[in-house]
Protein backbone atom coordinates (compact mmCIF):
# COMPACT_ATOMS: atom_id res chain seq x y z
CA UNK A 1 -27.37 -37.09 34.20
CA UNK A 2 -25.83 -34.26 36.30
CA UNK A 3 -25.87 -35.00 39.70
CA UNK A 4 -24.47 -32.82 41.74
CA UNK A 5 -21.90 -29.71 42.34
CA UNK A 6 -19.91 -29.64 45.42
CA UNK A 7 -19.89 -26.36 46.32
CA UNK A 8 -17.26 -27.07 48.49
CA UNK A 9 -14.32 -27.23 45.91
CA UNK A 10 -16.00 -25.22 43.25
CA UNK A 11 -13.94 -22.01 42.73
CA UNK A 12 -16.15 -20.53 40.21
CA UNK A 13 -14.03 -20.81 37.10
CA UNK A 14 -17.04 -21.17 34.55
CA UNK A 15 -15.63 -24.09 32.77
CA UNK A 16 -18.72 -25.88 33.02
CA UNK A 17 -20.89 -23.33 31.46
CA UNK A 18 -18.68 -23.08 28.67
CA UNK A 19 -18.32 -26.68 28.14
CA UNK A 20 -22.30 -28.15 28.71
CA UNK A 21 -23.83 -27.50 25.33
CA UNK A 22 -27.51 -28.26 27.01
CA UNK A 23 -27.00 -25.04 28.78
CA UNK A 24 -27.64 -27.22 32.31
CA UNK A 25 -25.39 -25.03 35.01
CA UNK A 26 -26.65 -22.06 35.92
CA UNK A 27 -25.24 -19.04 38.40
CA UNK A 28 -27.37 -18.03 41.08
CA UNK A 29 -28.01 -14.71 42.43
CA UNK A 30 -25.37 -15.38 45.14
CA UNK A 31 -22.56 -16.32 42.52
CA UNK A 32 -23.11 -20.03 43.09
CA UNK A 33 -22.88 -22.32 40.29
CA UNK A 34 -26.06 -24.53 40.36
CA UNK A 35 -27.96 -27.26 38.40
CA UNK A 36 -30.55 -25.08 36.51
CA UNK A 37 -32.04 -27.58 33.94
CA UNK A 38 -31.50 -31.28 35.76
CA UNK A 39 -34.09 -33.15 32.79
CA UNK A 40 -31.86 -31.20 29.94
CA UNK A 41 -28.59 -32.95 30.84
CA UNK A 42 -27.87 -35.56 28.25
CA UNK A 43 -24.98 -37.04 30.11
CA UNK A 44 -22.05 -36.44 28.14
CA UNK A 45 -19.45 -35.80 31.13
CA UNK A 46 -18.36 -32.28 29.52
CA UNK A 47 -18.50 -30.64 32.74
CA UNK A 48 -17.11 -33.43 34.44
CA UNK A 49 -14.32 -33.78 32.86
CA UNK A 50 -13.10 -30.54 32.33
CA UNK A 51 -13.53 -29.46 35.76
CA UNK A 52 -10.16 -28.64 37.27
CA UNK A 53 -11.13 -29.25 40.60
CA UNK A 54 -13.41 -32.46 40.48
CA UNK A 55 -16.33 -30.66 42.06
CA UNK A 56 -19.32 -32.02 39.69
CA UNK A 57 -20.31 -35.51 39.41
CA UNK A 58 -22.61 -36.97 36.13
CA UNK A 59 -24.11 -40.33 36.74
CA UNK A 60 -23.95 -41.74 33.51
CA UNK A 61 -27.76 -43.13 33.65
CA UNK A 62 -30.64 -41.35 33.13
CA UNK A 63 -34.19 -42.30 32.44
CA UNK A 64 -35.35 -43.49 28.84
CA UNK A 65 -37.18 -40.57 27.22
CA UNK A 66 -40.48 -42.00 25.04
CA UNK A 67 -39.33 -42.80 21.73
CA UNK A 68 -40.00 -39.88 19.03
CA UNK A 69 -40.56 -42.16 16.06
CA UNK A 70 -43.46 -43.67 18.56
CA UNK A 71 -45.03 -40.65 19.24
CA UNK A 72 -44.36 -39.61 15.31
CA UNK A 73 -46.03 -43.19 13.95
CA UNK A 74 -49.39 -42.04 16.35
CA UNK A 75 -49.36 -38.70 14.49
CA UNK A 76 -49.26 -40.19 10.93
CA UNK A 77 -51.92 -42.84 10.96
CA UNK A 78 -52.33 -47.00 11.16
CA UNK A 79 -49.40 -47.81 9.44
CA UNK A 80 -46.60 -46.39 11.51
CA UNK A 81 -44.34 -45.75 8.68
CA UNK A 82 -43.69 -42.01 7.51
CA UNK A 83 -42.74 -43.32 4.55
CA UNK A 84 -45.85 -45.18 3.59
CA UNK A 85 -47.43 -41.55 4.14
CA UNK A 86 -44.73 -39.76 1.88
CA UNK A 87 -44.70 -42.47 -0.81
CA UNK A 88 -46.31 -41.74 -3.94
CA UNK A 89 -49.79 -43.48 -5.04
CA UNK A 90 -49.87 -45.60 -7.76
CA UNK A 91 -53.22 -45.62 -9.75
CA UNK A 92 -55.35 -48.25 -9.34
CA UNK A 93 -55.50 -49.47 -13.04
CA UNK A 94 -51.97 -50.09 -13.11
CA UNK A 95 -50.61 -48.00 -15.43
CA UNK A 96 -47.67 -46.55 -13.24
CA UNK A 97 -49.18 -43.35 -13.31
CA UNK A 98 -49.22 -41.80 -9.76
CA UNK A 99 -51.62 -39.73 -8.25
C-alpha cells in the first residue's frame, strides 16, 4: 500500500498519476501531489518505480480485504456454491428431464 510522498524531492512531474491505474495520487489545491485514496492502492509499485526522483514509497503489505466468494456464498443460500444455484434440476422421477 502507498505510503508516503516526500514532498521534499517531488518535482511535480505527474508520472505517478499517469502510471497508478487505482487513480490513488491526487493534486491538491496548492499543486502538491498527495495520497487521495490510501484503501484503493493495490500495491503494485507503479508509482514507485517510475518515479524519477525516488520520492514515493509503497509498502508492499496491506491488509486482507474479506473474501468476495464469502460474502457471495452468504448471498446465495446453505450450500455456498454458485454453481449448485445455477445448475439445472433434474426431475425427481428420474427421467433426465430438467425442470
Amino acid at each position: 500500500m502507498i505510503e508516503s510522498i516526500d514532498l521534499g524531492t517531488c518535482d511535480g512531474c505527474g508520472v505517478c498519476l499517469l502510471v497508478c491505474p487505482m487513480d490513488v495520487i491526487r493534486v491538491d489545491e496548492g499543486g502538491r501531489y498527495v495520497i487521495a485514496y490510501h484503501d484503493d492502492c493495490m500495491s503494485c509499485f507503479a508509482c514507485e518505480l517510475e518515479c524519477r526522483r525516488g520520492s514515493i514509497r509503497v509498502e508492499p503489505q496491506r491488509a486482507r480485504r474479506p473474501s468476495l466468494l464469502v460474502a457471495a456464498a452468504g448471498a446465495i443460500g446453505s450450500t455456498g456454491d454458485a454453481r449448485d444455484e445455477a445448475a439445472p434440476k433434474a426431475d425427481s422421477h428420474g427421467s433426465g428431464e430438467t425442470r
